[in-house]
Protein backbone atom coordinates (compact mmCIF):
# COMPACT_ATOMS: atom_id res chain seq x y z
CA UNK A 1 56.78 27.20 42.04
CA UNK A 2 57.36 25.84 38.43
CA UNK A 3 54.30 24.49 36.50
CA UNK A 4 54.40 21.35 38.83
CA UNK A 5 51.91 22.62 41.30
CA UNK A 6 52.28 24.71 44.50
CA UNK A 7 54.04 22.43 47.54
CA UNK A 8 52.05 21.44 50.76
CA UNK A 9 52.74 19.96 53.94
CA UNK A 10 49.51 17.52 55.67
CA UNK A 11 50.17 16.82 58.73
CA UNK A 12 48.02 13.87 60.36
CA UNK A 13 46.46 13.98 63.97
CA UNK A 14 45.90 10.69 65.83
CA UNK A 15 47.88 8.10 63.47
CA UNK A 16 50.47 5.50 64.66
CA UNK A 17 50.23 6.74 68.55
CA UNK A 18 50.41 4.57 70.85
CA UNK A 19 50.26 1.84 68.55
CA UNK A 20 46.40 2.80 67.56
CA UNK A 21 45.33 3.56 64.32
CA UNK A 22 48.24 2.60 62.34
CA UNK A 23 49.06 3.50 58.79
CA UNK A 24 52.12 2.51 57.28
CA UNK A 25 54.07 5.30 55.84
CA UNK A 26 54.52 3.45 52.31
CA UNK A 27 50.67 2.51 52.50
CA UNK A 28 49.71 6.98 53.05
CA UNK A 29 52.26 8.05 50.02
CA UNK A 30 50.77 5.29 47.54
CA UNK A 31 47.27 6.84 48.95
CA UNK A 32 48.71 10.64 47.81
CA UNK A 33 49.74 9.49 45.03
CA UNK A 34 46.70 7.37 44.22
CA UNK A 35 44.63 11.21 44.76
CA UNK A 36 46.80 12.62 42.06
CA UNK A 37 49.44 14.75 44.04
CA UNK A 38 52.77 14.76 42.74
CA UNK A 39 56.56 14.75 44.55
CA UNK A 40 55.48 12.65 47.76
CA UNK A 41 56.98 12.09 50.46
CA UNK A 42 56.71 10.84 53.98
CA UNK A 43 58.67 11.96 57.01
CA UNK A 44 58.72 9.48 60.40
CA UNK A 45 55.53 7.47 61.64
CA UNK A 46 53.34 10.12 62.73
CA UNK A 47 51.62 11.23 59.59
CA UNK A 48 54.05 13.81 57.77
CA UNK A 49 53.52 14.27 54.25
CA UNK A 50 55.24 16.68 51.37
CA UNK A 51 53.00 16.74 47.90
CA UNK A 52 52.61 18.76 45.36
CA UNK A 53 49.21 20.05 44.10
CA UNK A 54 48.23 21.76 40.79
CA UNK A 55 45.52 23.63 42.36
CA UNK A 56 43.55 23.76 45.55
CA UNK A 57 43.82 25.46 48.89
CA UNK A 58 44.53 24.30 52.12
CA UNK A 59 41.69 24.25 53.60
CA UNK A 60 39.91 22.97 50.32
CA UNK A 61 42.89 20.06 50.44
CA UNK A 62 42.34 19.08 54.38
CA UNK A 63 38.61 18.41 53.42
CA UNK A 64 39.70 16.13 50.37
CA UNK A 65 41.99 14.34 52.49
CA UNK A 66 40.48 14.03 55.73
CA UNK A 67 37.40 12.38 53.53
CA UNK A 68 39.25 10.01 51.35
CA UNK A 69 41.44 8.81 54.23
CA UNK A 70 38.33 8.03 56.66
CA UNK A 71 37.11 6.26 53.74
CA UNK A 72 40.04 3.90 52.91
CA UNK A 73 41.06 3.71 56.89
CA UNK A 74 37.51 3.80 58.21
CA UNK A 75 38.70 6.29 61.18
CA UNK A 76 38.83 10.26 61.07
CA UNK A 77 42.14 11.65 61.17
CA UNK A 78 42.42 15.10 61.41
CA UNK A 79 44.69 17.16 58.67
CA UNK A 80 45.90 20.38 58.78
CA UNK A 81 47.45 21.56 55.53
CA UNK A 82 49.63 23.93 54.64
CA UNK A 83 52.04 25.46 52.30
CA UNK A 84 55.79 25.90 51.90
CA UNK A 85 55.40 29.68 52.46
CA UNK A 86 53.61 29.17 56.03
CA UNK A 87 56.52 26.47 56.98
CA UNK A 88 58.72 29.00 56.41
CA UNK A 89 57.13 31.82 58.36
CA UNK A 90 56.80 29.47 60.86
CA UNK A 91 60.38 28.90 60.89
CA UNK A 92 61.74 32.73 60.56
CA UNK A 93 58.20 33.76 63.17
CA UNK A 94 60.46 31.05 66.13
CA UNK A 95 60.06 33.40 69.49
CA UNK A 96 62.61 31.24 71.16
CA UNK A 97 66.17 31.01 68.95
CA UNK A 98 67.88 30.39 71.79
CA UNK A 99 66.47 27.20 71.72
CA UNK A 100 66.08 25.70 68.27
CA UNK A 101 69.53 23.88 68.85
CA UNK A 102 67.61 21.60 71.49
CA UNK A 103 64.48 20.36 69.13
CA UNK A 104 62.83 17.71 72.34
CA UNK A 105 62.40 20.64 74.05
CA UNK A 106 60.91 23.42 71.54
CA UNK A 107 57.14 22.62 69.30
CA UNK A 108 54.98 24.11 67.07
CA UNK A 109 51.52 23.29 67.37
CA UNK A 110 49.61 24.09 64.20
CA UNK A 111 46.03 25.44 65.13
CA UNK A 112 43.04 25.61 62.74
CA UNK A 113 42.27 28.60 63.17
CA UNK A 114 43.91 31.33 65.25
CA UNK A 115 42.34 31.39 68.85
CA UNK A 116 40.54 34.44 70.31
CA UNK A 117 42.19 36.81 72.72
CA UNK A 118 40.04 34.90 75.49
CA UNK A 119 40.89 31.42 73.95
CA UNK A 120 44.58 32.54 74.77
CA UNK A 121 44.43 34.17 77.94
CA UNK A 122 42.31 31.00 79.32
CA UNK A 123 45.30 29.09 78.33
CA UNK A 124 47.73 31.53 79.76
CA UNK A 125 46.25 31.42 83.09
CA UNK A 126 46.86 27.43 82.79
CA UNK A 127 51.09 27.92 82.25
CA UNK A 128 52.43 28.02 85.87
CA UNK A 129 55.16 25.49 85.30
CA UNK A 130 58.55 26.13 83.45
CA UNK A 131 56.73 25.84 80.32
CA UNK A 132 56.50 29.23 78.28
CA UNK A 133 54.34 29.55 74.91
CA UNK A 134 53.83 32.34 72.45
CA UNK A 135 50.94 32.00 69.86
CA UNK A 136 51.63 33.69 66.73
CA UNK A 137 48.52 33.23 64.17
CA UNK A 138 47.70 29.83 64.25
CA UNK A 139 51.00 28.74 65.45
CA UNK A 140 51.38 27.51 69.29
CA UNK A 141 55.09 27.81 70.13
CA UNK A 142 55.98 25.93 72.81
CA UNK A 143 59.31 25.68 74.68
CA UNK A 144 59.32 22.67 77.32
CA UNK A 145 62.48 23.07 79.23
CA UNK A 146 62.14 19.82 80.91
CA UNK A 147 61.18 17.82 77.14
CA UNK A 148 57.01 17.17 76.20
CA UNK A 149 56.67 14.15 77.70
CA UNK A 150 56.93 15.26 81.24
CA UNK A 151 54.94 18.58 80.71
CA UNK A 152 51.77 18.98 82.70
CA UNK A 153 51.01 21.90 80.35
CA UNK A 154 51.46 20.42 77.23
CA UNK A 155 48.71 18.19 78.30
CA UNK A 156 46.35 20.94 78.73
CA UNK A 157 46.59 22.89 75.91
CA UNK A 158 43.85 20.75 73.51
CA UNK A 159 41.19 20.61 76.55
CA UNK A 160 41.90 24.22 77.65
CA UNK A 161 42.53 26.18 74.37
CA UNK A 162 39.73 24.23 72.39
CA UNK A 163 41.43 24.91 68.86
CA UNK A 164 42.12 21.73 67.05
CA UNK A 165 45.96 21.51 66.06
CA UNK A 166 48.51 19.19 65.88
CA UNK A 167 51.82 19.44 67.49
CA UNK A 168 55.53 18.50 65.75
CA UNK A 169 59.01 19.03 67.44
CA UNK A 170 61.39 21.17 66.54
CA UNK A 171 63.33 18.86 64.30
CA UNK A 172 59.97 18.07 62.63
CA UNK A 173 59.32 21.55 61.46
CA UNK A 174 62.61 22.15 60.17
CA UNK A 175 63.05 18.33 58.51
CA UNK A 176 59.45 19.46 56.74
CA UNK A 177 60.76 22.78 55.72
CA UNK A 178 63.54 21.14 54.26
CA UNK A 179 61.69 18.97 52.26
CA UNK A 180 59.28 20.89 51.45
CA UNK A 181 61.99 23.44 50.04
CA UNK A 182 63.32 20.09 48.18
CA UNK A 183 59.91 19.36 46.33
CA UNK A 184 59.74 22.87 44.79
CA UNK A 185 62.89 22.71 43.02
């Protein structure tokens, strides 16, 4: 990165689902922007957002956020951060190719933390549908044949994995990589 600061991607649990907890995408750049980050920018309703940072980590940055944003909203949201480098991986780590053309039906769910061997064999046992899912770090890959919204598994991966993460579709991840590849330049 050039002497603007390093680029990061937050992306925001629990906003604008639903139609709870809504933040305006306009209102949650002017409030990056308003923290000092540089090169913001949103992508669709559910809490995606490019910066730039001149220093900090990601965990260091989630705190910071997750703070100042309970304290302007007055609700918790829950932020997972990370950089350009780790959107790429992410990208380049995809177990299922075949189906990046077909972004409803492939996700990344980014984890906290990377669950235990037990954490992910509890959640193995729980995939008996057409659903298949490869964890890679603290990446959840998740190919839904039949589309998200009609996946019984899907639904049980918070209550039976018990890592907090957020999920994006395919065309998510690779709109974010793209723009986060954008904001370094």
């Amino acid at each position: 990165m050039s002497g603007q600061g390093t680029v990061f991607v937050a992306l925001f649990s629990g906003i604008n689902v639903g139609g709870n907890r809504i933040v305006k995408m306009a209102e949650l750049k002017s409030f990056f922007e308003d923290l000092g980050f540089a090169g913001v920018a949103t992508y669709v309703q559910s809490g995606n957002v490019v910066f730039r940072a001149k220093k900090g980590d990601t965990i260091a940055l989630a705190k910071q956020l997750e703070a100042a944003f309970e304290k302007k909203w007055g609700f918790n949201s829950r932020i997972m951060v990370r950089d350009a480098r780790w959107f790429e991986r992410l990208v380049e780590e995809n177990p299922y190719p075949e189906v990046a053309g077909d972004p409803t039906k492939l996700h990344a769910y980014v984890l906290e933390r990377e669950p235990t061997a037990e954490e992910a064999k509890r959640l193995a046992e729980k995939c008996t549908g057409p659903e298949r899912f490869e964890i890679k770090g603290d990446v959840l890959y998740l190919h839904a044949p039949d589309g998200l919204g009609k996946s019984v598994f899907a639904n049980l991966i918070g209550r039976t994995l018990k890592v907090p993460g957020t999920a994006r579709n395919w065309r998510s991840v690779l709109a974010l990589l793209d723009m986060a590849g954008k904001a370094g330049t």
